[in-house]
PDB file of N, CA and C in Angstrom:
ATOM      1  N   UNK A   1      19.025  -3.812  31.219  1.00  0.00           N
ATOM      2  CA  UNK A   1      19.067  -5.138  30.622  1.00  0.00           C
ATOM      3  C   UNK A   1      20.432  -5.354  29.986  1.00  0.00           C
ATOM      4  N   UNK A   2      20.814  -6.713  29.858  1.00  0.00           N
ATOM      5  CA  UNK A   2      22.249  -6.899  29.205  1.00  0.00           C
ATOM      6  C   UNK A   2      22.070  -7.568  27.897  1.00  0.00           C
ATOM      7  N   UNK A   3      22.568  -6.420  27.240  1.00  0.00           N
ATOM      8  CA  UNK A   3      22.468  -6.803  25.409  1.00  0.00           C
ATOM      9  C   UNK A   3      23.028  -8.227  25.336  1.00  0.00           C
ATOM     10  N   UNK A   4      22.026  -9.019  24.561  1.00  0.00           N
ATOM     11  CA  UNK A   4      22.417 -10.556  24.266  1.00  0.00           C
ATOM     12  C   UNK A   4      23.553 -10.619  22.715  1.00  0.00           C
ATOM     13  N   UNK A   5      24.129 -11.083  22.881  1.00  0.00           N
ATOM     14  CA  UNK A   5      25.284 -11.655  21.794  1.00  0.00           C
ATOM     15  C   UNK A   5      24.108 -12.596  20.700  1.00  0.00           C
ATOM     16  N   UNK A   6      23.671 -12.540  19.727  1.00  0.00           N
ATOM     17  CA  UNK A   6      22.923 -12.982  19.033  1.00  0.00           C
ATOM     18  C   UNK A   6      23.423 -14.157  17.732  1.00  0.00           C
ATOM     19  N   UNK A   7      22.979 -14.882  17.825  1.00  0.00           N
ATOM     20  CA  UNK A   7      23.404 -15.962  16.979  1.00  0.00           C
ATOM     21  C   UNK A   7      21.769 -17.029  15.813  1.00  0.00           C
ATOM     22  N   UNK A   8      22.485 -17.480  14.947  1.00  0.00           N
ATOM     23  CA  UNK A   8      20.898 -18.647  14.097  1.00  0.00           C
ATOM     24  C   UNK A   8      20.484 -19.518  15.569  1.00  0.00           C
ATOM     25  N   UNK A   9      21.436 -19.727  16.539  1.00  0.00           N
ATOM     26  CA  UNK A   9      20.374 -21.137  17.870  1.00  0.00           C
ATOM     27  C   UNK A   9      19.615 -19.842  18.618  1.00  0.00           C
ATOM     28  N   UNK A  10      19.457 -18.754  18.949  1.00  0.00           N
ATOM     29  CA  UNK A  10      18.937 -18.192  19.872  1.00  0.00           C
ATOM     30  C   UNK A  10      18.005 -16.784  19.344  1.00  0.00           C
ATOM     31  N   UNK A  11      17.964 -16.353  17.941  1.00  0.00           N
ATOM     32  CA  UNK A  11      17.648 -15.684  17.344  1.00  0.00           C
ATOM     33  C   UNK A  11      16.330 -15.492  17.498  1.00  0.00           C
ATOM     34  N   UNK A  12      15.719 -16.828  17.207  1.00  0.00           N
ATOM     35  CA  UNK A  12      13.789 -16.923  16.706  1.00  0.00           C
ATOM     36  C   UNK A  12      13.487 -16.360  18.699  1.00  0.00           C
ATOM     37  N   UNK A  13      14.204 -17.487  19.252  1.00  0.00           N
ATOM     38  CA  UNK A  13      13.310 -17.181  20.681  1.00  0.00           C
ATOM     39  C   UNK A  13      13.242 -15.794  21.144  1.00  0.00           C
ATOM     40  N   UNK A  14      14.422 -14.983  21.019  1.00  0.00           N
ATOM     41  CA  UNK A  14      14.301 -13.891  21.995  1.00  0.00           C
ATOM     42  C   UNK A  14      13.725 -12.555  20.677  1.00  0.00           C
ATOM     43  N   UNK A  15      13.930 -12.698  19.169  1.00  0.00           N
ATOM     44  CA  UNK A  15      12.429 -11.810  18.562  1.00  0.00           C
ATOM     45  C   UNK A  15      11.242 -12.448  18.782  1.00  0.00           C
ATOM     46  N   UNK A  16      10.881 -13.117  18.932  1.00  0.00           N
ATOM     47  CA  UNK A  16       9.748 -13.713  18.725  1.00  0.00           C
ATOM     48  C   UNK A  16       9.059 -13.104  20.077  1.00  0.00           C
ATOM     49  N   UNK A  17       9.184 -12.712  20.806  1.00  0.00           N
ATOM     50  CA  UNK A  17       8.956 -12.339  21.633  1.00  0.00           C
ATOM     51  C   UNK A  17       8.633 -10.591  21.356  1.00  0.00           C
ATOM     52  N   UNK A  18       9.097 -10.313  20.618  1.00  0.00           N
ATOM     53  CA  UNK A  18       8.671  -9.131  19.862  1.00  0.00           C
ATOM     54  C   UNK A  18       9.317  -7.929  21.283  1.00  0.00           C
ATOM     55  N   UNK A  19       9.098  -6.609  20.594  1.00  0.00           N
ATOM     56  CA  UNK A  19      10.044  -5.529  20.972  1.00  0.00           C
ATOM     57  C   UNK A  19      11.733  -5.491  21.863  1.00  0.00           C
ATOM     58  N   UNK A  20      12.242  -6.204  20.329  1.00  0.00           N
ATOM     59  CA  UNK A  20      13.820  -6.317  20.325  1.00  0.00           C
ATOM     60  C   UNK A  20      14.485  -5.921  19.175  1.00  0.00           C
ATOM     61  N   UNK A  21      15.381  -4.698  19.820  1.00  0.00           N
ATOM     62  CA  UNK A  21      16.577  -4.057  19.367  1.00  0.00           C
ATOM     63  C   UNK A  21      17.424  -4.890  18.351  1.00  0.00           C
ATOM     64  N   UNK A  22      17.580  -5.335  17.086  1.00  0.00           N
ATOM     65  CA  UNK A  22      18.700  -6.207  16.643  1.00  0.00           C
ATOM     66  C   UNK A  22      19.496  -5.517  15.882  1.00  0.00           C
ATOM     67  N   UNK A  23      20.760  -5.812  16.314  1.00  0.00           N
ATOM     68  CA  UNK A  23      22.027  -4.817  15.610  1.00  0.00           C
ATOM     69  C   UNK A  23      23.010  -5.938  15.172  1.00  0.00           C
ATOM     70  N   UNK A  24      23.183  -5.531  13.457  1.00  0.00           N
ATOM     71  CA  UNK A  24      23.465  -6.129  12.893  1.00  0.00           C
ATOM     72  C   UNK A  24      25.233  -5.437  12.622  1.00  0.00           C
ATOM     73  N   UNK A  25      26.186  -6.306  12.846  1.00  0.00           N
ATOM     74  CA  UNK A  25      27.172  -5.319  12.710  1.00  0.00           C
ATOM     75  C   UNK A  25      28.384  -5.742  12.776  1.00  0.00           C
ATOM     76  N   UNK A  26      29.475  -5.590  12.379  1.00  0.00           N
ATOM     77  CA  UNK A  26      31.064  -6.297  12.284  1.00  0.00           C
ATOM     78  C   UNK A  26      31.931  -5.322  13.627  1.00  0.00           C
ATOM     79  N   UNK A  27      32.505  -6.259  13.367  1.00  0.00           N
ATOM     80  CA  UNK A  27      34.164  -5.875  14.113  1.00  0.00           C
ATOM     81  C   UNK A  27      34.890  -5.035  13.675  1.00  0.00           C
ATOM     82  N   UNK A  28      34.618  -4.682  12.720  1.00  0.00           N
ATOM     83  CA  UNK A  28      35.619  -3.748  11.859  1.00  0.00           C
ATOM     84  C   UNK A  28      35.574  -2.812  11.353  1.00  0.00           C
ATOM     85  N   UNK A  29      33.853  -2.605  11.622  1.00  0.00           N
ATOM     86  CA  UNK A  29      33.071  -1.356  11.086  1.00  0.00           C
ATOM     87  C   UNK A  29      33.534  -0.211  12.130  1.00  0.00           C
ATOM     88  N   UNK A  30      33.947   0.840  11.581  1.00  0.00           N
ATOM     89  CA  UNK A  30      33.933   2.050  12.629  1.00  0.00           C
ATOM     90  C   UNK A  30      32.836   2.642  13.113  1.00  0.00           C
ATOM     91  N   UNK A  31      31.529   2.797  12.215  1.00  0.00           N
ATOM     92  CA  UNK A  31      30.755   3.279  12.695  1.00  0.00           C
ATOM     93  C   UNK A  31      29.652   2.485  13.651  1.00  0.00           C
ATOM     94  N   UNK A  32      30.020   1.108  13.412  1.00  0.00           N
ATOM     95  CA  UNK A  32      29.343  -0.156  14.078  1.00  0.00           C
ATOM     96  C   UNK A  32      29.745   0.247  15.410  1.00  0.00           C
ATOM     97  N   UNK A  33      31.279   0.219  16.009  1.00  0.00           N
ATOM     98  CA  UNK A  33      31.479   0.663  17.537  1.00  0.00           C
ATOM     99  C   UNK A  33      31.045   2.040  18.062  1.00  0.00           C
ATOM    100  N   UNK A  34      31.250   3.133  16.872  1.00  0.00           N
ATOM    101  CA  UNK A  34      30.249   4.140  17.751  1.00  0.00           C
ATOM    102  C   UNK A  34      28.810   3.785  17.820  1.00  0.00           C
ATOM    103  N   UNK A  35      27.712   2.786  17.186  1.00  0.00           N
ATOM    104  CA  UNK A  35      26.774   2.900  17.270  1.00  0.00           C
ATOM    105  C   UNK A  35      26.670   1.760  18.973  1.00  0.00           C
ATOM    106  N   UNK A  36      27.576   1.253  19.142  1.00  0.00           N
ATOM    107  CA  UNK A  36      27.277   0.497  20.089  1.00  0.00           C
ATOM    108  C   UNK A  36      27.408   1.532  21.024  1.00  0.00           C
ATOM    109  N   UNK A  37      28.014   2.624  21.079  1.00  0.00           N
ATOM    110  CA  UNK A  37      28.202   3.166  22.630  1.00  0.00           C
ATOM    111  C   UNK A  37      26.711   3.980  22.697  1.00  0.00           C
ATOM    112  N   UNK A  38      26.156   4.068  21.084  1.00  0.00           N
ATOM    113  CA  UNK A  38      24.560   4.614  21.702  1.00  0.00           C
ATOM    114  C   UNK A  38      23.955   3.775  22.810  1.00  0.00           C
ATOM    115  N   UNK A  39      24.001   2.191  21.982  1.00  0.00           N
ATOM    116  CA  UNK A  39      23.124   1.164  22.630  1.00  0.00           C
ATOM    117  C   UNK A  39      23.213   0.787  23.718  1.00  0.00           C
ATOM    118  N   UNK A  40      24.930   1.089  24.547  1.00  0.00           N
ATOM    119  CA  UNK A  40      24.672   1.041  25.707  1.00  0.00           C
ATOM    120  C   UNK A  40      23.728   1.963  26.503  1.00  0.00           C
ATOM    121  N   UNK A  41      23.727   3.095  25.830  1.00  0.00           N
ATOM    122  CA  UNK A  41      22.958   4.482  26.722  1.00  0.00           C
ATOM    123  C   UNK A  41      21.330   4.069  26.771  1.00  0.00           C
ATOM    124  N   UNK A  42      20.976   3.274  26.480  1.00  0.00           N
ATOM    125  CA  UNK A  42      19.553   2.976  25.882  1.00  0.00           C
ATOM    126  C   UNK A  42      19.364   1.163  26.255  1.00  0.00           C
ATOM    127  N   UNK A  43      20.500   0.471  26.692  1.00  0.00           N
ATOM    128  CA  UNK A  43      19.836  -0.556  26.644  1.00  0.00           C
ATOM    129  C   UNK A  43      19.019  -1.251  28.182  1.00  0.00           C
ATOM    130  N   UNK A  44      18.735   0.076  28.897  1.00  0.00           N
ATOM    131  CA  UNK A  44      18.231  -0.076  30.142  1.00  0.00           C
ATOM    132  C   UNK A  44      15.610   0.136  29.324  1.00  0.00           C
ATOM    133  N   UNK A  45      15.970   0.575  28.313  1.00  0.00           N
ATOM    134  CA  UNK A  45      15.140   0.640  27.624  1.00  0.00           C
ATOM    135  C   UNK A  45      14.177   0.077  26.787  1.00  0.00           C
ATOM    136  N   UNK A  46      15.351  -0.866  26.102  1.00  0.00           N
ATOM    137  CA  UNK A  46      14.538  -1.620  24.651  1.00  0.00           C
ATOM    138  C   UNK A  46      15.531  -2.553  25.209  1.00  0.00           C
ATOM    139  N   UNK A  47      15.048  -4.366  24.338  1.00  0.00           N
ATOM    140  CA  UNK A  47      16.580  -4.981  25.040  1.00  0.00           C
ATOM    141  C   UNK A  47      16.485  -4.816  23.256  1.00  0.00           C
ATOM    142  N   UNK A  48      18.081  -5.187  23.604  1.00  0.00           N
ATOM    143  CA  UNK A  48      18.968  -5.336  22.502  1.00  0.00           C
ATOM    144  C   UNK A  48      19.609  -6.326  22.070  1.00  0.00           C
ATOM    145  N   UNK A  49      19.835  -7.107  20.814  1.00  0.00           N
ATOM    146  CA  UNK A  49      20.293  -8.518  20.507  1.00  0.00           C
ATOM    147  C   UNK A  49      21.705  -7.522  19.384  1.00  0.00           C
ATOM    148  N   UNK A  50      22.775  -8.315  19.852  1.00  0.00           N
ATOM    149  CA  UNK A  50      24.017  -7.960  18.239  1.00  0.00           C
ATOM    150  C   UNK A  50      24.229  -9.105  17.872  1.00  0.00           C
ATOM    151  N   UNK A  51      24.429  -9.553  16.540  1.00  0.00           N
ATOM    152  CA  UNK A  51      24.519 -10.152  15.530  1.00  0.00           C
ATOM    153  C   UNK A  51      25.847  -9.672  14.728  1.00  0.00           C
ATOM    154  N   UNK A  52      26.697 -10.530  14.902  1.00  0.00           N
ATOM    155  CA  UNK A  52      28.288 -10.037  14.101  1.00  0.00           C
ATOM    156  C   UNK A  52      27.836 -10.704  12.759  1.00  0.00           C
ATOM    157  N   UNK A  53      27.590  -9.851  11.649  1.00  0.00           N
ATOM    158  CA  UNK A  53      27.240 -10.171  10.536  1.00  0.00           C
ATOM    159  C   UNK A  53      28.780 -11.259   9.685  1.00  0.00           C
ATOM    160  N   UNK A  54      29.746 -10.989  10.676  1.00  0.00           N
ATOM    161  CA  UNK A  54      30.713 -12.116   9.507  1.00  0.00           C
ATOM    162  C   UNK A  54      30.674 -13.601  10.240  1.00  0.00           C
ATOM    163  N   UNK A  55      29.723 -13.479  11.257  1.00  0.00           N
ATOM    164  CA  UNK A  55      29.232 -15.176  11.722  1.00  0.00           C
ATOM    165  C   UNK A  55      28.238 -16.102  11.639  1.00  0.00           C
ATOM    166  N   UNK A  56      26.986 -14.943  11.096  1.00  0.00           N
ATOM    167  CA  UNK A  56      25.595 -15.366  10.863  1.00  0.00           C
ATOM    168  C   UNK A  56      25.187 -15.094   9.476  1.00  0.00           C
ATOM    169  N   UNK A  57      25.686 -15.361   8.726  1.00  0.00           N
ATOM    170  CA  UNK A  57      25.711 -14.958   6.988  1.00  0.00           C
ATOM    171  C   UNK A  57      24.008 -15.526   7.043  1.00  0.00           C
ATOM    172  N   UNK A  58      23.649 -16.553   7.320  1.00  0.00           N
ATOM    173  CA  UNK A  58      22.369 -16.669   6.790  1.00  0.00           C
ATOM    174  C   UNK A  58      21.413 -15.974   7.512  1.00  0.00           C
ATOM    175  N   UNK A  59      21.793 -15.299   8.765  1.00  0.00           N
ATOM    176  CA  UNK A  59      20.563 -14.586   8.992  1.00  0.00           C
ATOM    177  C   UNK A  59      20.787 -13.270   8.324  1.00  0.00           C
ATOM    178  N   UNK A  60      21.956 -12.655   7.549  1.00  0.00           N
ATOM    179  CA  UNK A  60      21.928 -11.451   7.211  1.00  0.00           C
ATOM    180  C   UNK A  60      21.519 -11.745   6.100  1.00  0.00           C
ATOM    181  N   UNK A  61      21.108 -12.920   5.223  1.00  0.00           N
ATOM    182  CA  UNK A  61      20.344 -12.986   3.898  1.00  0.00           C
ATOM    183  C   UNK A  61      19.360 -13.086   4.187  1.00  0.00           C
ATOM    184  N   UNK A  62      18.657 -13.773   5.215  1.00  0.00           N
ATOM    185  CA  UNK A  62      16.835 -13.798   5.879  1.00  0.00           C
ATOM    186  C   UNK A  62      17.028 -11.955   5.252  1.00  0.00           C
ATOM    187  N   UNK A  63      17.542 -11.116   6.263  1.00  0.00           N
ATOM    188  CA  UNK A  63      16.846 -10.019   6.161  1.00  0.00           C
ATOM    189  C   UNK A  63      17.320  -8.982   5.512  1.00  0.00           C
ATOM    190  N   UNK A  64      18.019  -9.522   4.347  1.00  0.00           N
ATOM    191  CA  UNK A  64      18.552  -8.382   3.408  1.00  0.00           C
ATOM    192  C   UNK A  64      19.557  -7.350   3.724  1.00  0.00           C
ATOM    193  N   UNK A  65      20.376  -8.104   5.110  1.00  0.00           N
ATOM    194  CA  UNK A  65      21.271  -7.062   5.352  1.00  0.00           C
ATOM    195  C   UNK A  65      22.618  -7.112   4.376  1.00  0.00           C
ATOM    196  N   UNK A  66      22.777  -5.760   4.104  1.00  0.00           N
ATOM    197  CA  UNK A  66      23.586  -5.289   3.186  1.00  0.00           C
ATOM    198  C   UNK A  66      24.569  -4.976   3.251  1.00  0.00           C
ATOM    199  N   UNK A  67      24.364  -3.753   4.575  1.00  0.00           N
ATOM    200  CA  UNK A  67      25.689  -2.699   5.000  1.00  0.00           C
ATOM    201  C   UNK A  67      25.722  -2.662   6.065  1.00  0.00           C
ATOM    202  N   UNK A  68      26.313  -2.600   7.044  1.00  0.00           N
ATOM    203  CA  UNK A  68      26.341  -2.332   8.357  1.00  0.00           C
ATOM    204  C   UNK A  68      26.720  -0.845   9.045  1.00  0.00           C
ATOM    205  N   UNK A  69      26.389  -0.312   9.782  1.00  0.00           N
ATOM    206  CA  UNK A  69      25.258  -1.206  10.906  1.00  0.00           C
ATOM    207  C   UNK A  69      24.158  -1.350  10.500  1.00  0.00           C
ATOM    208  N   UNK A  70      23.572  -2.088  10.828  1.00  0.00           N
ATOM    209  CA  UNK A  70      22.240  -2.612  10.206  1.00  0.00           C
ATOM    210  C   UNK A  70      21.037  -2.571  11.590  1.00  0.00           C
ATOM    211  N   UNK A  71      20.187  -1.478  11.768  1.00  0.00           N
ATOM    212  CA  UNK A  71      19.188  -2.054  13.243  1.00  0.00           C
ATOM    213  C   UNK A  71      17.784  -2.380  12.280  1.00  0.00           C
ATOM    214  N   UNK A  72      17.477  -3.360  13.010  1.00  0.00           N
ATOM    215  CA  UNK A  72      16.258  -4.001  12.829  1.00  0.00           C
ATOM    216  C   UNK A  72      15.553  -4.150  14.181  1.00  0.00           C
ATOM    217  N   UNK A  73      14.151  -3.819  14.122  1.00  0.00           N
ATOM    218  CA  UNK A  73      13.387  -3.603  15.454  1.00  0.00           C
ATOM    219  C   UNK A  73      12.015  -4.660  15.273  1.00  0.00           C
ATOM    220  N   UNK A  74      12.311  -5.528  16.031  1.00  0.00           N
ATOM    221  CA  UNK A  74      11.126  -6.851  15.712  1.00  0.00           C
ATOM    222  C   UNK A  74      10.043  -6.052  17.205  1.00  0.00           C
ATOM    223  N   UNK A  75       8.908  -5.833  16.869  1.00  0.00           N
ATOM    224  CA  UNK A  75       7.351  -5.274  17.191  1.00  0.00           C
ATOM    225  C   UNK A  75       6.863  -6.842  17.771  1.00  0.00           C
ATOM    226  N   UNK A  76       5.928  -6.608  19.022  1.00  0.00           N
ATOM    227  CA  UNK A  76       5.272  -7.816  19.343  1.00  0.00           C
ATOM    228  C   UNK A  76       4.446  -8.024  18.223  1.00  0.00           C
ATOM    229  N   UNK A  77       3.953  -7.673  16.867  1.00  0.00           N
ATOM    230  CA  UNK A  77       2.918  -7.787  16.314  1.00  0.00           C
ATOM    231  C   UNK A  77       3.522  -8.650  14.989  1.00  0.00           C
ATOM    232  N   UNK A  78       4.701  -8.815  15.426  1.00  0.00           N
ATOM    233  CA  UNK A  78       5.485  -9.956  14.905  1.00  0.00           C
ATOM    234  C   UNK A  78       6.132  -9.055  13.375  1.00  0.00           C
ATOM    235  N   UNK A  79       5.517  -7.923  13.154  1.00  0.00           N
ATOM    236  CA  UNK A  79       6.355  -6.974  11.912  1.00  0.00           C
ATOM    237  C   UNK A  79       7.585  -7.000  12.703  1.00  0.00           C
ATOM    238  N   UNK A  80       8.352  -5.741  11.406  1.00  0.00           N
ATOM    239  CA  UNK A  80       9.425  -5.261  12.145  1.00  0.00           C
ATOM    240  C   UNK A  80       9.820  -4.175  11.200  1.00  0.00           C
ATOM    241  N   UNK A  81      10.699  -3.031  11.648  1.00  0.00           N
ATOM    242  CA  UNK A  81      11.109  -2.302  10.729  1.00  0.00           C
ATOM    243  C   UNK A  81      12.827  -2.167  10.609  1.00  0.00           C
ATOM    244  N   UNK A  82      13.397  -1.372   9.891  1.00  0.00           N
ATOM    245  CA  UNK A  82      15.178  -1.183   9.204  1.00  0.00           C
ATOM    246  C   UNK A  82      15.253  -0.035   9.104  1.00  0.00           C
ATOM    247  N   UNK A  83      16.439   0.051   9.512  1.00  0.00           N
ATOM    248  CA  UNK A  83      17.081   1.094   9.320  1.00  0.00           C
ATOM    249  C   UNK A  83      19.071   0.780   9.238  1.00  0.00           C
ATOM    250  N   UNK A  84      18.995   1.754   8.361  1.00  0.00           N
ATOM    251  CA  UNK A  84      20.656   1.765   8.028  1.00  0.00           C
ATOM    252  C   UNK A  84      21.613   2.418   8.265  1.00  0.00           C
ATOM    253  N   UNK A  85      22.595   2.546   8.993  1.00  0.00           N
ATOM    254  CA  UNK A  85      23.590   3.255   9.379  1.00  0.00           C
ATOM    255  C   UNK A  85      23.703   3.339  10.369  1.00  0.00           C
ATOM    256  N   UNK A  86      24.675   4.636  10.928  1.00  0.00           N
ATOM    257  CA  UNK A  86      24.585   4.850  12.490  1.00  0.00           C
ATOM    258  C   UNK A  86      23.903   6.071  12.859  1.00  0.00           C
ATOM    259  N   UNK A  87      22.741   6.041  14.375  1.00  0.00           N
ATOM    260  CA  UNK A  87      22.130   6.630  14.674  1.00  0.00           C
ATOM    261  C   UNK A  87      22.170   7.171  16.068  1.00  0.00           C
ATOM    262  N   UNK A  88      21.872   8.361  16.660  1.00  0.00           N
ATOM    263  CA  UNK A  88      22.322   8.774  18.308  1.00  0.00           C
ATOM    264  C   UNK A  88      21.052   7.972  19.076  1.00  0.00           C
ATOM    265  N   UNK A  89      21.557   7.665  20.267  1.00  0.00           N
ATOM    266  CA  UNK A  89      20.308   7.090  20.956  1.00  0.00           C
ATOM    267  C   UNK A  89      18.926   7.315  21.250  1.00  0.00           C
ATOM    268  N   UNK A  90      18.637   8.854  20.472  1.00  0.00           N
ATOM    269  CA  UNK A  90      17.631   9.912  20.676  1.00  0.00           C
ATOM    270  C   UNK A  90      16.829   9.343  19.502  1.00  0.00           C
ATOM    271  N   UNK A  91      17.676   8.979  18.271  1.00  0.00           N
ATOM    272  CA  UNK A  91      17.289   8.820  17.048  1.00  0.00           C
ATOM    273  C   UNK A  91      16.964   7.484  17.305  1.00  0.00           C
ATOM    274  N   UNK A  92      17.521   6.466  18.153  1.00  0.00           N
ATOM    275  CA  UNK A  92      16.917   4.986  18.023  1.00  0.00           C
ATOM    276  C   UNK A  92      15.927   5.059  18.452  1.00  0.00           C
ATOM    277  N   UNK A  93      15.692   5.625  19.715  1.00  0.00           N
ATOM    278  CA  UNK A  93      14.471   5.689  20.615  1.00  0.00           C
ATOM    279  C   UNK A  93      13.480   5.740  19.957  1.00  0.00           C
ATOM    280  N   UNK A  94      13.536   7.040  19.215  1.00  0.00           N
ATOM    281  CA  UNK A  94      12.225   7.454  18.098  1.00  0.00           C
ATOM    282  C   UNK A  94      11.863   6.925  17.026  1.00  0.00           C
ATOM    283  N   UNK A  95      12.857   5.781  16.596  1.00  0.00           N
ATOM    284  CA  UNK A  95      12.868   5.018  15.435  1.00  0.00           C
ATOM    285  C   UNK A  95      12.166   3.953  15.991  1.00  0.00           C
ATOM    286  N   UNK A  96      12.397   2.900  17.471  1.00  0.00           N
ATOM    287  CA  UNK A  96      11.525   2.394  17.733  1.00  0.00           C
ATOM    288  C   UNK A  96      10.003   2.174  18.466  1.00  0.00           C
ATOM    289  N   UNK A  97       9.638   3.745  18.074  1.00  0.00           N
ATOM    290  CA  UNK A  97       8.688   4.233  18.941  1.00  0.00           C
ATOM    291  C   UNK A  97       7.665   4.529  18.126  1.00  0.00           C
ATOM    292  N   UNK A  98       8.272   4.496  16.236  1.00  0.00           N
ATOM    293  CA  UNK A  98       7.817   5.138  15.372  1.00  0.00           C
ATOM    294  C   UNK A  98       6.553   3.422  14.674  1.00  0.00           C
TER     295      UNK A  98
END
């Protein structure tokens, strides 16, 4: 699947749909680009939405994002869970499996 570029017009439709990857994350973060080369290894898996947190300020106040990288995993059951920092693709897997 090809990770969607995530923005406030396209956000609701493609979680809402529940089991999606959202990575919350800057340009400038170092550990933000290594976490992306996990997400490529994995995004044949889960899809994945990124969100450049210095363009979507109000969705990073919806969800309390703080620090980046930021993954958030929206569940068809319309929950979702967080996690903070950067993680190996072994560790996302199991984070959204958990």
């Amino acid at each position: 699947m090809e990770i969607i570029i995530g923005n406030s017009e396209n956000f609701e439709e493609i979680t809402s749909k529940g089991d999606v990857l959202v990575d919350f994350f800057a340009t400038w973060c170092g550990p933000c680009k290594m976490l992306t080369l996990e997400l490529e290894e994995i995004k044949d898996k889960v899809q994945i939405m990124k969100i450049d947190i210095d363009e979507n300020l109000e969705l990073c106040k919806r969800f309390g994002v703080m620090s980046v990288p930021t993954l958030v995993y929206f569940k068809k059951d319309g929950t979702y869970v967080m996690h903070i920092g950067y993680m190996t693709s072994d560790e996302i897997l199991k984070f959204i499996q958990s």
